[in-house]
C-alpha atoms as a PDB file:
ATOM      1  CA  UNK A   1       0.000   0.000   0.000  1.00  0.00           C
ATOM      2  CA  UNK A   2       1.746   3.214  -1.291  1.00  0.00           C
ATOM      3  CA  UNK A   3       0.436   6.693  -1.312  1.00  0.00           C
ATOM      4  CA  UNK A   4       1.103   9.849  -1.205  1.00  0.00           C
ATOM      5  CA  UNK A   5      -1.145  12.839   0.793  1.00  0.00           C
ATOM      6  CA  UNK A   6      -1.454  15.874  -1.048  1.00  0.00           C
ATOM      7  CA  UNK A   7      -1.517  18.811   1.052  1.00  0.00           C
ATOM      8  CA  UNK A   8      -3.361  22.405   0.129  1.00  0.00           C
ATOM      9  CA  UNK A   9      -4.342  21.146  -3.335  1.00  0.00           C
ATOM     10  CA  UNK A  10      -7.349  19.449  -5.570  1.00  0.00           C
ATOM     11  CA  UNK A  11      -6.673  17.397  -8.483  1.00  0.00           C
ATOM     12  CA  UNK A  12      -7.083  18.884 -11.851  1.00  0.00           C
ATOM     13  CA  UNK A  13      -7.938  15.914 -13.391  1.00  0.00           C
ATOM     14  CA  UNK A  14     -10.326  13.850 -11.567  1.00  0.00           C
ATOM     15  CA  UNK A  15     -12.369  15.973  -8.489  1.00  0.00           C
ATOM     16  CA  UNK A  16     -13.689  13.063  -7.278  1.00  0.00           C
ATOM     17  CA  UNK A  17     -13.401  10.091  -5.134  1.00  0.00           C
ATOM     18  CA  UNK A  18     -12.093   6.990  -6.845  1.00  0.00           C
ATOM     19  CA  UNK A  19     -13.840   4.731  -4.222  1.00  0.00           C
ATOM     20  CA  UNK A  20     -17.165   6.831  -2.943  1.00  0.00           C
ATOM     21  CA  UNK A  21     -17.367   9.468  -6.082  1.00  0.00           C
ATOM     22  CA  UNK A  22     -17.414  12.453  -3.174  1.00  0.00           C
ATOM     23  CA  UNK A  23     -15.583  15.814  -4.536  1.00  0.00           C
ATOM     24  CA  UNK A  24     -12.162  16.365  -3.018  1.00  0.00           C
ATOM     25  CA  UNK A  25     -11.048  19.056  -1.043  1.00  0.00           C
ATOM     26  CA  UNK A  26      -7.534  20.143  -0.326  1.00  0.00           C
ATOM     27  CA  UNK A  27      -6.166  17.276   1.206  1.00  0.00           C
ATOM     28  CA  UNK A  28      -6.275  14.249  -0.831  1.00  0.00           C
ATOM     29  CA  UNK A  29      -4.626  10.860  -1.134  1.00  0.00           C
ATOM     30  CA  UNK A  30      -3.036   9.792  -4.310  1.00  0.00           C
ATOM     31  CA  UNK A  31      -2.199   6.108  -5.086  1.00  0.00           C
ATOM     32  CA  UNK A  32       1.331   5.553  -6.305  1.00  0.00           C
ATOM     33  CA  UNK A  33       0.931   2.652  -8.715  1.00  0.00           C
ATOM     34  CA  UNK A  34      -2.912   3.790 -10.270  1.00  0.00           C
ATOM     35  CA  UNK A  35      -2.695   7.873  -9.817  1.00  0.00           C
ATOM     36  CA  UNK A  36      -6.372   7.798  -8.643  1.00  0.00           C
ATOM     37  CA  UNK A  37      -6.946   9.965  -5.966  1.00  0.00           C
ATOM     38  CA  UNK A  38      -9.341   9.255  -2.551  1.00  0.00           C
ATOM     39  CA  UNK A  39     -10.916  11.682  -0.056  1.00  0.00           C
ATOM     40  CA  UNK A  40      -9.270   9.766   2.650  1.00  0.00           C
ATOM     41  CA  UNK A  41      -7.376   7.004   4.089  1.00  0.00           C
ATOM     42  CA  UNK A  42     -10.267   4.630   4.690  1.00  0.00           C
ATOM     43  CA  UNK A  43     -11.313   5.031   1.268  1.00  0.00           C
ATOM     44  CA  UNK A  44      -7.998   4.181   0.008  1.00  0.00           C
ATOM     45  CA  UNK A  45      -7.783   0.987   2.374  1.00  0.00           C
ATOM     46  CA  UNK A  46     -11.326  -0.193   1.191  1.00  0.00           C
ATOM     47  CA  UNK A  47     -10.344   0.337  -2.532  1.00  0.00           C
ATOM     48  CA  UNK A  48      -7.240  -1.671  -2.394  1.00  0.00           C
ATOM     49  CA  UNK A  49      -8.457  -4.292  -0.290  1.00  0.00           C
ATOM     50  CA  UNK A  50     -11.222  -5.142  -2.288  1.00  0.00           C
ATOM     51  CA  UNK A  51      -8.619  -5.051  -5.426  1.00  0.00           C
ATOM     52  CA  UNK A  52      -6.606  -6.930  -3.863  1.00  0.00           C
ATOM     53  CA  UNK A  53      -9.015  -9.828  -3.089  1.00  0.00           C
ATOM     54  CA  UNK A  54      -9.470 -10.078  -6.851  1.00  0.00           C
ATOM     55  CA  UNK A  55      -6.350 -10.493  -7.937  1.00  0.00           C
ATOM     56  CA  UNK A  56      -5.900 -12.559  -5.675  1.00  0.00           C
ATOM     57  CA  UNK A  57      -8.757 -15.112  -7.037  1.00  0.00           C
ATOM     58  CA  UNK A  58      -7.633 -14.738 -10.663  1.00  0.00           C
ATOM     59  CA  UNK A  59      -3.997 -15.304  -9.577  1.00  0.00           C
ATOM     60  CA  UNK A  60      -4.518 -18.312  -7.829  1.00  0.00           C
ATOM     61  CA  UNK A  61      -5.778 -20.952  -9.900  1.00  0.00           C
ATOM     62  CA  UNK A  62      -4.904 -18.613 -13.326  1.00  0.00           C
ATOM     63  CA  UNK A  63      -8.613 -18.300 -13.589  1.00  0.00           C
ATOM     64  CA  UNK A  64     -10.083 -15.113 -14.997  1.00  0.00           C
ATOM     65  CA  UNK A  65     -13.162 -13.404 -13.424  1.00  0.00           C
ATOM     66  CA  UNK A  66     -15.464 -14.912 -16.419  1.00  0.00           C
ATOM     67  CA  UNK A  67     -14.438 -18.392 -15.785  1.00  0.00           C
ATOM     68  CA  UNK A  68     -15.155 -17.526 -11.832  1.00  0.00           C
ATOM     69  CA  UNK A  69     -18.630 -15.178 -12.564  1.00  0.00           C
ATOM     70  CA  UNK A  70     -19.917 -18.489 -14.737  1.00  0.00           C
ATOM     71  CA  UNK A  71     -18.759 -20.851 -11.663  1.00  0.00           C
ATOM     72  CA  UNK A  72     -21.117 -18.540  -9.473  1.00  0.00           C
ATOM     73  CA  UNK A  73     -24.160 -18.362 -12.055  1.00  0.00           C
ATOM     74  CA  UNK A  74     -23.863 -22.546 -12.614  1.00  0.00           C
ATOM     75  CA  UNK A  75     -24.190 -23.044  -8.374  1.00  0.00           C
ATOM     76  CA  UNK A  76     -26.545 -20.699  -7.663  1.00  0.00           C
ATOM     77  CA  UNK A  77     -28.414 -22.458 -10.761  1.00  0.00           C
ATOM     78  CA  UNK A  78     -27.636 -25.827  -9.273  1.00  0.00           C
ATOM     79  CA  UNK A  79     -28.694 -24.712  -5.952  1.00  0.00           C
ATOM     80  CA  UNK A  80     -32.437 -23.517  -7.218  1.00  0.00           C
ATOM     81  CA  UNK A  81     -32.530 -26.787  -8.818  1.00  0.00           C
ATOM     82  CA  UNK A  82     -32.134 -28.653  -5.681  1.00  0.00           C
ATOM     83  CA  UNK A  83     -34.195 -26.560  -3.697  1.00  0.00           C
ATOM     84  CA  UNK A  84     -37.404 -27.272  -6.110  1.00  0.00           C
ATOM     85  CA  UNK A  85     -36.353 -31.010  -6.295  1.00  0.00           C
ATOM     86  CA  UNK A  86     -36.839 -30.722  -2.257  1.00  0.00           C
ATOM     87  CA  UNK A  87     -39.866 -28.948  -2.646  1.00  0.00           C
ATOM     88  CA  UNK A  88     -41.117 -31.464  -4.576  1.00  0.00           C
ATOM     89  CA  UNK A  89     -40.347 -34.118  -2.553  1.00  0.00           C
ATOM     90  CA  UNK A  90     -41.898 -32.649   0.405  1.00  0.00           C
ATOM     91  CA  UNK A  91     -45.140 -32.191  -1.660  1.00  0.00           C
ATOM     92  CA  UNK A  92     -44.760 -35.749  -2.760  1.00  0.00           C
ATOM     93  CA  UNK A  93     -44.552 -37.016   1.137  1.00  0.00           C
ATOM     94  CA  UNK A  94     -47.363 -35.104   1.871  1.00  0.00           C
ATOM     95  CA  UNK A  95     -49.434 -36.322  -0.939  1.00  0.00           C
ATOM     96  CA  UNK A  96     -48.808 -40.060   0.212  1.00  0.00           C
ATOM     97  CA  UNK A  97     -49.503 -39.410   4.006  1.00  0.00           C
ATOM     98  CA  UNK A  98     -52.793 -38.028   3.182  1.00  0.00           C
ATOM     99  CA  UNK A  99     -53.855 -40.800   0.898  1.00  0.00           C
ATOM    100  CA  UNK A 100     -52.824 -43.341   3.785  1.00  0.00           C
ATOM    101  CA  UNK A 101     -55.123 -41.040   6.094  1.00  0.00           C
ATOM    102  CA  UNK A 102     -58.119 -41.539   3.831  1.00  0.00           C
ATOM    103  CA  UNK A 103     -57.540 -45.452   3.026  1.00  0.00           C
ATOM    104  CA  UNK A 104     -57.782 -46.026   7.411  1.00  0.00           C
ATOM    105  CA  UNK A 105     -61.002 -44.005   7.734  1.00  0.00           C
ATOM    106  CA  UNK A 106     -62.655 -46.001   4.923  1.00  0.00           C
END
């Protein structure tokens, strides 16, 4: 994490956050490596953080953020699959106990 705090100046540039989009004052932070500016440190933390968790999912297994963003899709798909199967079921168990109700009182 490298920046550097500009003192007594606003960017010419880019007036606003990088992060939150909020207008900068005098007083901003500047990242080394990107040149974006933030409105403060926390902002700057948050930013890079996050950043930093993806690259650190594409750099692990060399997988790109389609390949993981179809991975997603295909379990949550899964998932709503299995949850109607077990719907299903349950209406199917349901179905059977009544039918055994009305065979005993007849």
């Amino acid at each position: 994490m490298r920046f550097i705090l500009v003192n007594h100046r606003t960017p010419l540039d880019s007036p606003t956050c990088a992060a939150c989009s909020r207008s900068l004052v005098s007083g901003y932070l500047k990242a080394v490596s990107t040149r974006r500016p933030y409105c403060d440190y926390d902002c700057y933390a948050r930013c890079e953080a996050r950043d930093m968790q993806v690259r650190w999912l594409t750099a692990q297994c060399g997988l790109s953020l389609e390949l993981i963003t179809s991975f997603v899709a295909a379990s949550c798909s899964y998932s709503m699959a299995l949850a109607k199967a077990a719907h299903r079921v349950g209406e199917l168990a349901t179905a059977a106990m009544s039918e055994d109700d009305r065979r005993r009182s007849s």
